[in-house]
PDB file of N, CA and C in Angstrom:
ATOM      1  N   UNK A   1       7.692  12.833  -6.423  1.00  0.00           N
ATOM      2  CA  UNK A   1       6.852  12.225  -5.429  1.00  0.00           C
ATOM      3  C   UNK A   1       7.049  12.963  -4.112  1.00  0.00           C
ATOM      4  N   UNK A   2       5.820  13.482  -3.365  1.00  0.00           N
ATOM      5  CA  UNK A   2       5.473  13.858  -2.557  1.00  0.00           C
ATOM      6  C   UNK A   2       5.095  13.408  -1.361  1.00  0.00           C
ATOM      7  N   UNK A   3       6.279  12.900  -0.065  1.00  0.00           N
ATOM      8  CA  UNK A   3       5.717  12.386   1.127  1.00  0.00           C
ATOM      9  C   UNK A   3       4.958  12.959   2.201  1.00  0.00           C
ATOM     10  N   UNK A   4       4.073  12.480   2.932  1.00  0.00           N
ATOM     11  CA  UNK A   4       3.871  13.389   4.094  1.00  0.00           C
ATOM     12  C   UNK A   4       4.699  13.312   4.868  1.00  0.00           C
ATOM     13  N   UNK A   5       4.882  14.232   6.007  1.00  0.00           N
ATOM     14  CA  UNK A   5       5.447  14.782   7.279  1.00  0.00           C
ATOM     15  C   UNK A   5       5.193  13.872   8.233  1.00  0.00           C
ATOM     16  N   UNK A   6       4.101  13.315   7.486  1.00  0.00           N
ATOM     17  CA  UNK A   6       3.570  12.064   9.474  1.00  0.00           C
ATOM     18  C   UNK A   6       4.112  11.268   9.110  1.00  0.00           C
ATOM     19  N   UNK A   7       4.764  10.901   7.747  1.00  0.00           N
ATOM     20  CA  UNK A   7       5.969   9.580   8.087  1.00  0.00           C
ATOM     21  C   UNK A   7       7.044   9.791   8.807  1.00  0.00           C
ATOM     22  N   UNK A   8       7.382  10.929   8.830  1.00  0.00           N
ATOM     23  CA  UNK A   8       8.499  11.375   9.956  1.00  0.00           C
ATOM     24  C   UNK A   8       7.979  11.773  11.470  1.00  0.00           C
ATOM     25  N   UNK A   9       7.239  12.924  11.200  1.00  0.00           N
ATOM     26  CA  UNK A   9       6.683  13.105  12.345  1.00  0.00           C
ATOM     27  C   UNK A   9       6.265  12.242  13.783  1.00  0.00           C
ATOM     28  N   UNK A  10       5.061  11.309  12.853  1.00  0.00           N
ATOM     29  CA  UNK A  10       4.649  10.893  13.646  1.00  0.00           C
ATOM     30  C   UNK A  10       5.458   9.430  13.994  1.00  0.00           C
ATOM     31  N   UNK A  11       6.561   9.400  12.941  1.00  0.00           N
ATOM     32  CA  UNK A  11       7.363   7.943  13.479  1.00  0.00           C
ATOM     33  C   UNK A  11       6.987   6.963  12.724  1.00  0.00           C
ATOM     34  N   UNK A  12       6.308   6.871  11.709  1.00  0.00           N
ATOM     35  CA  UNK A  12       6.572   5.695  11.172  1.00  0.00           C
ATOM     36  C   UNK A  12       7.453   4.880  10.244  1.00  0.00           C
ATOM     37  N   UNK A  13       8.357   5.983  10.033  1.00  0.00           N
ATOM     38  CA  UNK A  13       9.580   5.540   9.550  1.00  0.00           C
ATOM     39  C   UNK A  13      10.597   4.952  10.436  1.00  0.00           C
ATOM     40  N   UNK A  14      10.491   4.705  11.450  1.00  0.00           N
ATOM     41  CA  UNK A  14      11.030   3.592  12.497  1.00  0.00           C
ATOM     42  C   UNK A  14       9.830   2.615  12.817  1.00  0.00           C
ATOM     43  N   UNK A  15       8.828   2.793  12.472  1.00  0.00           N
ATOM     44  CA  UNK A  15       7.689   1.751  13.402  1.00  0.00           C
ATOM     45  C   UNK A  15       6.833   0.760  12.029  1.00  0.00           C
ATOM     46  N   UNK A  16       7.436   1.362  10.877  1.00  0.00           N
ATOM     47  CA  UNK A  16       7.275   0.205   9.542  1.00  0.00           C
ATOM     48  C   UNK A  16       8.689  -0.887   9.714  1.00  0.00           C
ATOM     49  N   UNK A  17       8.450  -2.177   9.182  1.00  0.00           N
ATOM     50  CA  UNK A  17       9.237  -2.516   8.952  1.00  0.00           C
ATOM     51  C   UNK A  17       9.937  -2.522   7.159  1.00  0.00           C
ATOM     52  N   UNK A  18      11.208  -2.652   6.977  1.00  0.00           N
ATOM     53  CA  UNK A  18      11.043  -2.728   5.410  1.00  0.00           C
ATOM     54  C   UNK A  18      10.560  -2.761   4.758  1.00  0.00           C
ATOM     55  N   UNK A  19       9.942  -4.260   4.752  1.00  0.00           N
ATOM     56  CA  UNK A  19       8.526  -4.356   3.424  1.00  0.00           C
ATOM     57  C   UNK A  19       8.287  -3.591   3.199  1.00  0.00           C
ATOM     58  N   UNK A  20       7.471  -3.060   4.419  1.00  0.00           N
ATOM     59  CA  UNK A  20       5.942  -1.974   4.412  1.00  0.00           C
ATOM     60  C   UNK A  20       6.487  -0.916   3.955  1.00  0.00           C
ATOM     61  N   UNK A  21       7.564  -0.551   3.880  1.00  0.00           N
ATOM     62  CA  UNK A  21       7.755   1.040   3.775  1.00  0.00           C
ATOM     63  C   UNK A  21       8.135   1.153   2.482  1.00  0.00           C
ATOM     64  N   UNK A  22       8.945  -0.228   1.835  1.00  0.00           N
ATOM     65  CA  UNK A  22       9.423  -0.215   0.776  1.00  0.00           C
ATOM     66  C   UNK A  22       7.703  -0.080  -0.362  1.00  0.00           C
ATOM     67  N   UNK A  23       6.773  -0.367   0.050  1.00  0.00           N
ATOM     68  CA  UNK A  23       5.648  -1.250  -0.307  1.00  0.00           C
ATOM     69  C   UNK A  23       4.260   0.289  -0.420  1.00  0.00           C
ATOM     70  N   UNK A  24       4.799   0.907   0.586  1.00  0.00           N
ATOM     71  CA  UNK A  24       4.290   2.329   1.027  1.00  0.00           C
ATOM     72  C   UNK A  24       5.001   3.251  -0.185  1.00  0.00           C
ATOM     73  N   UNK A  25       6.082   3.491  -0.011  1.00  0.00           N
ATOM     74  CA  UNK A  25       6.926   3.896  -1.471  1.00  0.00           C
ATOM     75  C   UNK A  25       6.348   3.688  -3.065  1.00  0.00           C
ATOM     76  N   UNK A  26       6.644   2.645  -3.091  1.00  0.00           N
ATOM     77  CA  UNK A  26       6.073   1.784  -4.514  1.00  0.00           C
ATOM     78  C   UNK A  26       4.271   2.484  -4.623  1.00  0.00           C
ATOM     79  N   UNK A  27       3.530   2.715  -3.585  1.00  0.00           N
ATOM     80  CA  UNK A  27       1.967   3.317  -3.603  1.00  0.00           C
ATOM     81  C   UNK A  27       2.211   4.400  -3.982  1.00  0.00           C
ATOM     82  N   UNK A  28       3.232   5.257  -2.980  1.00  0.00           N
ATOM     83  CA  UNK A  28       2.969   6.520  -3.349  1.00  0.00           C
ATOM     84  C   UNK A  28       3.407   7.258  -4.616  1.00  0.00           C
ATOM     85  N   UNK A  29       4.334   6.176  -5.300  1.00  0.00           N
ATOM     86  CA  UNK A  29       4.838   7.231  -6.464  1.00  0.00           C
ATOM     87  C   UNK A  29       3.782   6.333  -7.855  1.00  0.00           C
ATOM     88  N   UNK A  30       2.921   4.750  -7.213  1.00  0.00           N
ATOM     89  CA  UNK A  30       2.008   4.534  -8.245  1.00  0.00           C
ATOM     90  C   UNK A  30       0.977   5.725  -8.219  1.00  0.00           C
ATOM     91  N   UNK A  31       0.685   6.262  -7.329  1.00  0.00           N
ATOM     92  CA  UNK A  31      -0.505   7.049  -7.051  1.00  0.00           C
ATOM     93  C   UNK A  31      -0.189   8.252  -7.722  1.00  0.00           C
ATOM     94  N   UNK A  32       1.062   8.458  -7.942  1.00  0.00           N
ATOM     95  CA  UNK A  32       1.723  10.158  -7.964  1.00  0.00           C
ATOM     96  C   UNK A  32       0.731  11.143  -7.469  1.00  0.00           C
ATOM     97  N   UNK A  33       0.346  11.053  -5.994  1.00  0.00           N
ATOM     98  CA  UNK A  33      -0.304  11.987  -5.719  1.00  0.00           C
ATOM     99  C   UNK A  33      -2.058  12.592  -5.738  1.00  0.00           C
ATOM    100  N   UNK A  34      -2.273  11.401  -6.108  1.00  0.00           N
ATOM    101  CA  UNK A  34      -3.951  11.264  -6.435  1.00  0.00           C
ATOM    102  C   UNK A  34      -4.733  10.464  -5.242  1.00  0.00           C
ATOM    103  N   UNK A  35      -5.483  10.718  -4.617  1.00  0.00           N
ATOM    104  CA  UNK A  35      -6.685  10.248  -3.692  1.00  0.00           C
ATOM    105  C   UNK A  35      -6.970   9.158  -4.455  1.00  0.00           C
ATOM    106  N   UNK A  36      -7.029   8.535  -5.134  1.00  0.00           N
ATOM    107  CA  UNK A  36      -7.643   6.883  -5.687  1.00  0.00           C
ATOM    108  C   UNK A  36      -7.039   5.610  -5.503  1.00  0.00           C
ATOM    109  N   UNK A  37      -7.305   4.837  -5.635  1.00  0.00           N
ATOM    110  CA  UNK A  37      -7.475   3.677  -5.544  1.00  0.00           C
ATOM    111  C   UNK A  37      -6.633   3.185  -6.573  1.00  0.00           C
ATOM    112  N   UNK A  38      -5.647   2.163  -7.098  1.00  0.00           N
ATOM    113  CA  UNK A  38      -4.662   2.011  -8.080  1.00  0.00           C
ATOM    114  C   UNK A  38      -4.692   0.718  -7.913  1.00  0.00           C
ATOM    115  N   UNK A  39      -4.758  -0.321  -9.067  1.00  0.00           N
ATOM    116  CA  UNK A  39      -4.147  -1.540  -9.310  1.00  0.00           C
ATOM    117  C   UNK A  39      -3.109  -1.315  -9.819  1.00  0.00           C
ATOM    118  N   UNK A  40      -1.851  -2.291  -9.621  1.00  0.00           N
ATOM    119  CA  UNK A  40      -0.459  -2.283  -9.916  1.00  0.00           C
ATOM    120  C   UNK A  40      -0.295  -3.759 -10.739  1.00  0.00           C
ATOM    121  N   UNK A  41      -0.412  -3.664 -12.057  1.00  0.00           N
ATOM    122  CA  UNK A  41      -0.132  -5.104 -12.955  1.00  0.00           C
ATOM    123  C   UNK A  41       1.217  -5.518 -12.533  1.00  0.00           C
ATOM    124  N   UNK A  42       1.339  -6.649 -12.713  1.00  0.00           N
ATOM    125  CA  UNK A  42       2.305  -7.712 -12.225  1.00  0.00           C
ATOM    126  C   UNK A  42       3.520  -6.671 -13.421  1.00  0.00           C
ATOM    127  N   UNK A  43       3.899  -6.464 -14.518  1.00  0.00           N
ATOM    128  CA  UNK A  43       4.458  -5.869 -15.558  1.00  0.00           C
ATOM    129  C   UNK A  43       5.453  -4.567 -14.249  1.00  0.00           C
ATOM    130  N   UNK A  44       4.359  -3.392 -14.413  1.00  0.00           N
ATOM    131  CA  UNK A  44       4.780  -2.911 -13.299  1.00  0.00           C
ATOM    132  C   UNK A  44       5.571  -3.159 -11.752  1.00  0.00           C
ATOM    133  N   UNK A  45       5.239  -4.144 -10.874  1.00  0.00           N
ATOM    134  CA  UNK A  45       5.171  -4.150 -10.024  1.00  0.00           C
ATOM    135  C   UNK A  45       6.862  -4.769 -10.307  1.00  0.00           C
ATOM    136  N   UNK A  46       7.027  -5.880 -11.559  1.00  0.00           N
ATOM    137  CA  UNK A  46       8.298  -6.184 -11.470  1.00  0.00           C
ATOM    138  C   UNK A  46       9.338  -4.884 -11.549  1.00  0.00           C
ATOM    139  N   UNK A  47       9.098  -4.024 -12.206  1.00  0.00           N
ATOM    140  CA  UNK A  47      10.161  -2.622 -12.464  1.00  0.00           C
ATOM    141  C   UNK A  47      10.117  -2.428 -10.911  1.00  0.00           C
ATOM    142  N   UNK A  48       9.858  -2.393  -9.867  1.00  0.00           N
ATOM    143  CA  UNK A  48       9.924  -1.834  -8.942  1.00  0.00           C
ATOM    144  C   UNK A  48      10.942  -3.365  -7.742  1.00  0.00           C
ATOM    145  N   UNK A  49      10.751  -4.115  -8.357  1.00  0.00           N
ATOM    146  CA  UNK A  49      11.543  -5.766  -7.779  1.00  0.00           C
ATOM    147  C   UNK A  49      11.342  -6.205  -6.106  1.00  0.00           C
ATOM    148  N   UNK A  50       9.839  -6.145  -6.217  1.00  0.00           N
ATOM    149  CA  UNK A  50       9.397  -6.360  -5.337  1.00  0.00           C
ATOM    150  C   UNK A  50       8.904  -7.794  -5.119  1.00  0.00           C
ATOM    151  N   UNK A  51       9.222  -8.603  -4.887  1.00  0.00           N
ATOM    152  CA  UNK A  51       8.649 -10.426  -4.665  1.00  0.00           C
ATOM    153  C   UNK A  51       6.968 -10.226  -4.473  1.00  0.00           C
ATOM    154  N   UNK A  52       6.843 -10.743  -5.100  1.00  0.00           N
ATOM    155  CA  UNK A  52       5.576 -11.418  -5.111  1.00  0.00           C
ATOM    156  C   UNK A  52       4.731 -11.328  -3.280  1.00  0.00           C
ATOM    157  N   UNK A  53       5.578 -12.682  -2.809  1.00  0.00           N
ATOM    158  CA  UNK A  53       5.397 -12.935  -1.405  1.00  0.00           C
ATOM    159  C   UNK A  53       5.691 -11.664  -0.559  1.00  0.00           C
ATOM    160  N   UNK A  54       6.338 -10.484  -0.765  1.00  0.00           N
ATOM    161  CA  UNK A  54       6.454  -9.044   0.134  1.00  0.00           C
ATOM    162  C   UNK A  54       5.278  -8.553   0.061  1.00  0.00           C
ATOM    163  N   UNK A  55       4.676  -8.345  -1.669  1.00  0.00           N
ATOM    164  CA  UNK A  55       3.954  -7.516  -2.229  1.00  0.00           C
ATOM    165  C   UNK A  55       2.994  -7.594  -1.275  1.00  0.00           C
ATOM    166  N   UNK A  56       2.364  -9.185  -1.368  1.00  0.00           N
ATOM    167  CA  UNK A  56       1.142  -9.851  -0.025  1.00  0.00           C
ATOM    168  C   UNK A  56       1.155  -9.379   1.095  1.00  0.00           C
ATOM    169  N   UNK A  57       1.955  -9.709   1.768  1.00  0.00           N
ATOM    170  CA  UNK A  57       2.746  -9.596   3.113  1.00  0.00           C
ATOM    171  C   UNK A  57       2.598  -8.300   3.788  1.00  0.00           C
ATOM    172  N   UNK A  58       2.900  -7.336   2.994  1.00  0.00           N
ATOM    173  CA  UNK A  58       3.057  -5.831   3.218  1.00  0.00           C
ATOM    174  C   UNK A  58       1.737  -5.459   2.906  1.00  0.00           C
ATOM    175  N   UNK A  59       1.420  -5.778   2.110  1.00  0.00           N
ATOM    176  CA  UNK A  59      -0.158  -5.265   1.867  1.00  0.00           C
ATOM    177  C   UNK A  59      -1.360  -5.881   3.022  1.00  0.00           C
ATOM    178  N   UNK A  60      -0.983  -6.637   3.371  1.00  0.00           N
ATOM    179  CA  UNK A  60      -1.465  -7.087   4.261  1.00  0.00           C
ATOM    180  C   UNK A  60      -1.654  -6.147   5.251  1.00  0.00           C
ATOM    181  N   UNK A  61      -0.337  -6.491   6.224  1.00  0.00           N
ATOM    182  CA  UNK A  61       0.240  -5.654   7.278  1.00  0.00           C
ATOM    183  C   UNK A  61      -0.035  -4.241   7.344  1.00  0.00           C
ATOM    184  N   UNK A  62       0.041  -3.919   5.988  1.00  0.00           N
ATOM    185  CA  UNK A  62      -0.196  -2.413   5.961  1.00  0.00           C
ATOM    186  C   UNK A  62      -1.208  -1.845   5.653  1.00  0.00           C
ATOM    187  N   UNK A  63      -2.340  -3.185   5.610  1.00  0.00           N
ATOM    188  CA  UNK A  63      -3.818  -2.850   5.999  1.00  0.00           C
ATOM    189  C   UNK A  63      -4.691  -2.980   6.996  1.00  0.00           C
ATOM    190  N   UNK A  64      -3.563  -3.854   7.570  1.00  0.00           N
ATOM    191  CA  UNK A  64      -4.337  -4.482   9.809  1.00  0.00           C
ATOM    192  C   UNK A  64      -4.080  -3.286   9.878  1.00  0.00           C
ATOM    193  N   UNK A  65      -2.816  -1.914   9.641  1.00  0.00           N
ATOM    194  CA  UNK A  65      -2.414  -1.376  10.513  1.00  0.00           C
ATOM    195  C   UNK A  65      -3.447   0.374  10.395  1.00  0.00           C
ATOM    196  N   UNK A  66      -4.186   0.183   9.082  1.00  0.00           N
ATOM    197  CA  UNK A  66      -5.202   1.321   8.424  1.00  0.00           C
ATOM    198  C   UNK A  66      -4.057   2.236   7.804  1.00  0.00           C
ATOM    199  N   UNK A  67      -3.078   1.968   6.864  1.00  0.00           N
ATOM    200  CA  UNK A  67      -2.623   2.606   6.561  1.00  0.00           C
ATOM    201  C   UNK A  67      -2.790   2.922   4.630  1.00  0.00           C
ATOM    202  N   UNK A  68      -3.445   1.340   4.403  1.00  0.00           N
ATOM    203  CA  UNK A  68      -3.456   1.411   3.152  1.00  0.00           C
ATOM    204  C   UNK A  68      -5.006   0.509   3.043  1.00  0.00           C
ATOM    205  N   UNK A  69      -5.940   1.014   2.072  1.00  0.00           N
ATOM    206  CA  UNK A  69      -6.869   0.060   1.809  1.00  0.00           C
ATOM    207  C   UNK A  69      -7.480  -0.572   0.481  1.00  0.00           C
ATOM    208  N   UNK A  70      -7.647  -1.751   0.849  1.00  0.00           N
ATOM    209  CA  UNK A  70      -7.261  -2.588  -0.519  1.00  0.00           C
ATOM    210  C   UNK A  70      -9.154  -2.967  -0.613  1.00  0.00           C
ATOM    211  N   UNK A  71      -9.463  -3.003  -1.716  1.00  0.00           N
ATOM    212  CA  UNK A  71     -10.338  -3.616  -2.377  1.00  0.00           C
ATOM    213  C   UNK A  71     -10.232  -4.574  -4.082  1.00  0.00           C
ATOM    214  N   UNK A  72     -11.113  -5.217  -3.561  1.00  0.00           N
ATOM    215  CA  UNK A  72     -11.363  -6.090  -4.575  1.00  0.00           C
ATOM    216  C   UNK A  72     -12.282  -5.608  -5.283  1.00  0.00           C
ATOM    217  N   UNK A  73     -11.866  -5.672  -7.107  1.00  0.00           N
ATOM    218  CA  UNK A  73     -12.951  -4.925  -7.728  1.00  0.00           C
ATOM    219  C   UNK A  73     -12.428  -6.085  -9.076  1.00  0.00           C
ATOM    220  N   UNK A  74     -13.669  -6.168 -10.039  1.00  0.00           N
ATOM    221  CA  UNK A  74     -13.356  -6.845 -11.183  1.00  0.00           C
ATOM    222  C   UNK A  74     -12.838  -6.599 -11.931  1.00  0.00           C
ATOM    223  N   UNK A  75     -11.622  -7.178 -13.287  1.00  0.00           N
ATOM    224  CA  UNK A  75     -11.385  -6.557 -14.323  1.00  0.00           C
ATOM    225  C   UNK A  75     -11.760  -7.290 -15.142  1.00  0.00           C
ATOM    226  N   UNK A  76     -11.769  -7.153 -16.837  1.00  0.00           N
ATOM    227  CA  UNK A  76     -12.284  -6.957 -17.939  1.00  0.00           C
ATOM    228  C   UNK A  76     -13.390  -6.858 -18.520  1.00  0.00           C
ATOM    229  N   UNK A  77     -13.849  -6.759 -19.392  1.00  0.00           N
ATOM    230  CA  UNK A  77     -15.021  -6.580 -20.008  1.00  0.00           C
ATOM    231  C   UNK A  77     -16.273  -7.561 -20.025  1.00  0.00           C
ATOM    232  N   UNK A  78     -17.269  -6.917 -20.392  1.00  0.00           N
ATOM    233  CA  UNK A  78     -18.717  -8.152 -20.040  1.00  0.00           C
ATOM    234  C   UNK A  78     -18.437  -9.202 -20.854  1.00  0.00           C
ATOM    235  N   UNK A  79     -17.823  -9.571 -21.998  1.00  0.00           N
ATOM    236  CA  UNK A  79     -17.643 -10.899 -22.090  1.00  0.00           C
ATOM    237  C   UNK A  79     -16.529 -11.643 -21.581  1.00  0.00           C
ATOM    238  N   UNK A  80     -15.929 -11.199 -21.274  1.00  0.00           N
ATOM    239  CA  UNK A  80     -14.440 -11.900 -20.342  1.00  0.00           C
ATOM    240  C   UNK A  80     -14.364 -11.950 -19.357  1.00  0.00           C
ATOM    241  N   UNK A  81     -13.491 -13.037 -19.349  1.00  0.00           N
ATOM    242  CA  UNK A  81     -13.592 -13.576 -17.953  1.00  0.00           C
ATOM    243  C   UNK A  81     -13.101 -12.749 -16.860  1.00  0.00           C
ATOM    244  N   UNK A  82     -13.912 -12.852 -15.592  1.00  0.00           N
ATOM    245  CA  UNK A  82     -14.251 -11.140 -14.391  1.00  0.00           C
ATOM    246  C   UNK A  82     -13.156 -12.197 -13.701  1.00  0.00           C
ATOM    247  N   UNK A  83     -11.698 -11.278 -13.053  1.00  0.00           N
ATOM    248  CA  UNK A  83     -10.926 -11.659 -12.471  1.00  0.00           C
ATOM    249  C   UNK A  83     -10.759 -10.250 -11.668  1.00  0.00           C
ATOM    250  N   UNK A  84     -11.137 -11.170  -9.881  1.00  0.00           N
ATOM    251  CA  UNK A  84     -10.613  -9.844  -9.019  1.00  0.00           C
ATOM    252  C   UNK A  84      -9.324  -9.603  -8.934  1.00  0.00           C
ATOM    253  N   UNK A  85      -8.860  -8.152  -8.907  1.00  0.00           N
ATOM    254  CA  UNK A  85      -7.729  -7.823  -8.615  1.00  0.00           C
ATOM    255  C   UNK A  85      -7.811  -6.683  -7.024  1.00  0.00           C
ATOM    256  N   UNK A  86      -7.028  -6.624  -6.616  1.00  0.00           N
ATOM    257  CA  UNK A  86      -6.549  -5.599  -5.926  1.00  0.00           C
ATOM    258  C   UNK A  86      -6.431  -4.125  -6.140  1.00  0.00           C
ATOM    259  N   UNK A  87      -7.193  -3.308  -5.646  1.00  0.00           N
ATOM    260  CA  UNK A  87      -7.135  -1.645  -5.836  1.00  0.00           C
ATOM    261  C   UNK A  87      -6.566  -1.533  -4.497  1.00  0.00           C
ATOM    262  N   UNK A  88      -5.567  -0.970  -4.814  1.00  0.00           N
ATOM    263  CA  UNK A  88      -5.322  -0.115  -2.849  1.00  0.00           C
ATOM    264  C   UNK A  88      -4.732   1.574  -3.187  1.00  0.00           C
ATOM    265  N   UNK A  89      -5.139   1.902  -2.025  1.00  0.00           N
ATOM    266  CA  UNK A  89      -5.331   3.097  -1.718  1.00  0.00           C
ATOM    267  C   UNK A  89      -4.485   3.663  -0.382  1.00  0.00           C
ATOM    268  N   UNK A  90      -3.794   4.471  -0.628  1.00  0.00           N
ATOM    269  CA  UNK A  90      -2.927   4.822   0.793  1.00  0.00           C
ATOM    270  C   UNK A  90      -3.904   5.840   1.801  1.00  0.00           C
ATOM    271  N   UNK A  91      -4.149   5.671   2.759  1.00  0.00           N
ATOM    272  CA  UNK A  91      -4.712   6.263   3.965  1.00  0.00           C
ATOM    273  C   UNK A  91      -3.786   7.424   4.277  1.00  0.00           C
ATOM    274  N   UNK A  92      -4.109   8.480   3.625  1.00  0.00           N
ATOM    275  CA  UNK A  92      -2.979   9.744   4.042  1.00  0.00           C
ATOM    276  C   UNK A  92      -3.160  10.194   5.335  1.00  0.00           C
ATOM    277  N   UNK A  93      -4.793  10.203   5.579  1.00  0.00           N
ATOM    278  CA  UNK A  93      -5.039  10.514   7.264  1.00  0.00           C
ATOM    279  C   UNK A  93      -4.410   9.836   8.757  1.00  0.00           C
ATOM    280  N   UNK A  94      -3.842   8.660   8.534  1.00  0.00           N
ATOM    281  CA  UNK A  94      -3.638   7.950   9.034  1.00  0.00           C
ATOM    282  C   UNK A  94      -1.957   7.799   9.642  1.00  0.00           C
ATOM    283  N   UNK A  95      -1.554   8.426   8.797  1.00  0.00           N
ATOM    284  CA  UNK A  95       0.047   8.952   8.472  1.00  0.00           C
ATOM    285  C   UNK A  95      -0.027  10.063   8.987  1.00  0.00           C
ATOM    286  N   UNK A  96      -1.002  10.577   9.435  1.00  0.00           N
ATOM    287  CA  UNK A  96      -0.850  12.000  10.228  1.00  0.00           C
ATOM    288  C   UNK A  96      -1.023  11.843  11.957  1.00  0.00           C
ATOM    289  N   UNK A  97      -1.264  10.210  12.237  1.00  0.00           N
ATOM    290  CA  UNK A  97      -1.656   9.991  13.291  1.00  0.00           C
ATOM    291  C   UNK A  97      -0.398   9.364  13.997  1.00  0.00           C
ATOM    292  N   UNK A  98      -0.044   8.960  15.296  1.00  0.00           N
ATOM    293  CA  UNK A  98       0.808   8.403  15.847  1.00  0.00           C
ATOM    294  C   UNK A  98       0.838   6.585  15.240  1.00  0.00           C
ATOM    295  N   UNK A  99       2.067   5.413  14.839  1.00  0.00           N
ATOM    296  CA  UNK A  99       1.300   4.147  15.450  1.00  0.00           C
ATOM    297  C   UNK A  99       1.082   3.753  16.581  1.00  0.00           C
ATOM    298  N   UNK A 100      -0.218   2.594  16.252  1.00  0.00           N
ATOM    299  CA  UNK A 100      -0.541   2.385  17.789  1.00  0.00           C
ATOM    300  C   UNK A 100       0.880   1.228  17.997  1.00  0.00           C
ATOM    301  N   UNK A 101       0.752   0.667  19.487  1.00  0.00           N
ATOM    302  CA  UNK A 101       2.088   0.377  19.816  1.00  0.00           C
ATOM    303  C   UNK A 101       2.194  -1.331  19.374  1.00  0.00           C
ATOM    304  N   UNK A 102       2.412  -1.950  19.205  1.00  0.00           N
ATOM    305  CA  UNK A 102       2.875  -3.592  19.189  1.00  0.00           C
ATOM    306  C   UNK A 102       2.579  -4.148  21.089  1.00  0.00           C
ATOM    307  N   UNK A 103       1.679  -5.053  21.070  1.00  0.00           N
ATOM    308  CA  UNK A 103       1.871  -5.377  22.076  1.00  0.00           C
ATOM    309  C   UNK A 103       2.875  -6.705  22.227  1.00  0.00           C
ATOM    310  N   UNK A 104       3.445  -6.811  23.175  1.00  0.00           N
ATOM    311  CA  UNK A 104       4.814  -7.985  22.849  1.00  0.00           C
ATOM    312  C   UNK A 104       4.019  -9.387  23.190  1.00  0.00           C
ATOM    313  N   UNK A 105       4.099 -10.334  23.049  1.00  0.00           N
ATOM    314  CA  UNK A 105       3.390 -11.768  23.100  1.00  0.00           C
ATOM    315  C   UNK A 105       4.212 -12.758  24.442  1.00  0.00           C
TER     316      UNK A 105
END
Protein backbone atom coordinates (compact mmCIF):
# COMPACT_ATOMS: atom_id res chain seq x y z
CA UNK A 1 0.00 0.00 0.00
CA UNK A 2 0.85 3.20 -1.35
CA UNK A 3 0.40 6.61 0.64
CA UNK A 4 0.50 10.01 -0.64
CA UNK A 5 3.01 12.68 0.42
CA UNK A 6 0.08 15.21 1.27
CA UNK A 7 -0.59 13.11 4.27
CA UNK A 8 2.62 14.26 5.46
CA UNK A 9 3.21 17.13 3.61
CA UNK A 10 0.44 18.86 3.80
CA UNK A 11 -0.22 17.83 7.62
CA UNK A 12 -2.79 15.75 7.89
CA UNK A 13 -1.31 13.35 9.83
CA UNK A 14 -1.51 15.70 12.83
CA UNK A 15 -4.85 17.43 11.73
CA UNK A 16 -6.87 13.79 11.47
CA UNK A 17 -7.88 12.57 14.48
CA UNK A 18 -7.46 8.66 15.10
CA UNK A 19 -10.56 7.40 13.78
CA UNK A 20 -10.14 9.16 10.61
CA UNK A 21 -6.78 8.15 9.91
CA UNK A 22 -7.19 4.76 11.20
CA UNK A 23 -10.46 4.74 8.80
CA UNK A 24 -8.31 6.54 5.87
CA UNK A 25 -5.85 3.46 6.23
CA UNK A 26 -8.46 0.70 6.19
CA UNK A 27 -9.64 2.79 2.41
CA UNK A 28 -6.50 2.87 1.21
CA UNK A 29 -5.27 -0.62 1.39
CA UNK A 30 -9.36 -1.63 0.56
CA UNK A 31 -8.76 0.31 -2.59
CA UNK A 32 -5.12 -1.07 -3.11
CA UNK A 33 -4.60 1.72 -5.22
CA UNK A 34 -7.50 2.03 -7.64
CA UNK A 35 -9.55 5.39 -8.36
CA UNK A 36 -13.05 3.62 -7.44
CA UNK A 37 -15.42 3.59 -5.27
CA UNK A 38 -15.37 0.30 -2.76
CA UNK A 39 -18.00 -1.16 -0.44
CA UNK A 40 -16.41 -2.80 2.61
CA UNK A 41 -18.86 -5.91 3.89
CA UNK A 42 -19.29 -5.99 7.50
CA UNK A 43 -17.04 -9.73 7.14
CA UNK A 44 -14.20 -7.54 6.06
CA UNK A 45 -14.44 -4.55 7.92
CA UNK A 46 -14.33 -6.89 11.16
CA UNK A 47 -10.57 -8.24 10.07
CA UNK A 48 -9.58 -4.76 10.25
CA UNK A 49 -11.48 -4.25 14.19
CA UNK A 50 -12.89 -1.33 13.57
CA UNK A 51 -16.41 -0.63 15.73
CA UNK A 52 -19.12 -0.23 13.97
CA UNK A 53 -19.86 3.32 15.68
CA UNK A 54 -15.96 4.65 14.39
CA UNK A 55 -16.65 3.14 11.01
CA UNK A 56 -19.86 5.95 10.93
CA UNK A 57 -18.22 8.52 12.71
CA UNK A 58 -15.08 8.68 10.60
CA UNK A 59 -16.80 8.31 7.54
CA UNK A 60 -18.67 10.90 8.30
CA UNK A 61 -16.06 13.37 9.39
CA UNK A 62 -14.00 12.35 6.71
CA UNK A 63 -16.55 13.39 4.31
CA UNK A 64 -17.57 17.12 5.87
CA UNK A 65 -13.88 17.38 5.52
CA UNK A 66 -13.79 16.26 1.26
CA UNK A 67 -11.49 13.79 1.91
CA UNK A 68 -13.44 10.71 1.22
CA UNK A 69 -16.77 10.33 -0.78
CA UNK A 70 -19.41 8.11 0.03
CA UNK A 71 -22.37 7.15 -2.05
CA UNK A 72 -25.24 5.24 -1.79
CA UNK A 73 -25.78 2.70 -4.46
CA UNK A 74 -28.03 -0.57 -4.39
CA UNK A 75 -27.07 -4.12 -3.86
CA UNK A 76 -28.46 -7.35 -5.15
CA UNK A 77 -30.15 -8.56 -7.91
CA UNK A 78 -33.63 -7.61 -9.67
CA UNK A 79 -35.42 -9.98 -7.65
CA UNK A 80 -33.98 -9.24 -4.23
CA UNK A 81 -34.41 -7.25 -1.97
CA UNK A 82 -32.39 -3.56 -3.13
CA UNK A 83 -30.48 -2.67 0.12
CA UNK A 84 -28.36 0.62 0.05
CA UNK A 85 -24.97 0.28 1.01
CA UNK A 86 -22.12 2.61 1.14
CA UNK A 87 -19.39 3.01 -1.75
CA UNK A 88 -16.65 5.42 -0.65
CA UNK A 89 -13.99 6.63 -2.40
CA UNK A 90 -10.81 8.43 -1.10
CA UNK A 91 -10.31 12.03 -2.56
CA UNK A 92 -6.53 11.75 -3.44
CA UNK A 93 -6.71 15.44 -4.67
CA UNK A 94 -7.59 16.65 -1.60
CA UNK A 95 -4.64 15.12 0.37
CA UNK A 96 -2.56 17.17 -1.79
CA UNK A 97 -4.16 20.26 -0.38
CA UNK A 98 -3.51 21.96 3.05
CA UNK A 99 -6.58 21.28 5.99
CA UNK A 100 -8.73 23.97 6.30
CA UNK A 101 -8.39 25.10 9.99
CA UNK A 102 -11.09 24.13 12.92
CA UNK A 103 -12.66 27.11 13.99
CA UNK A 104 -12.78 26.93 17.99
CA UNK A 105 -16.55 27.43 19.37
Amino acid sequence: MTLPLGLWKQGWILDLSAAELALLLVLFDVQQGKDQARYVAGSDRAAYGLSADTWTKATKTLGERGLVEVRRVPQGGEFDYRRMRNECKINRNRLGLPPVLHESS
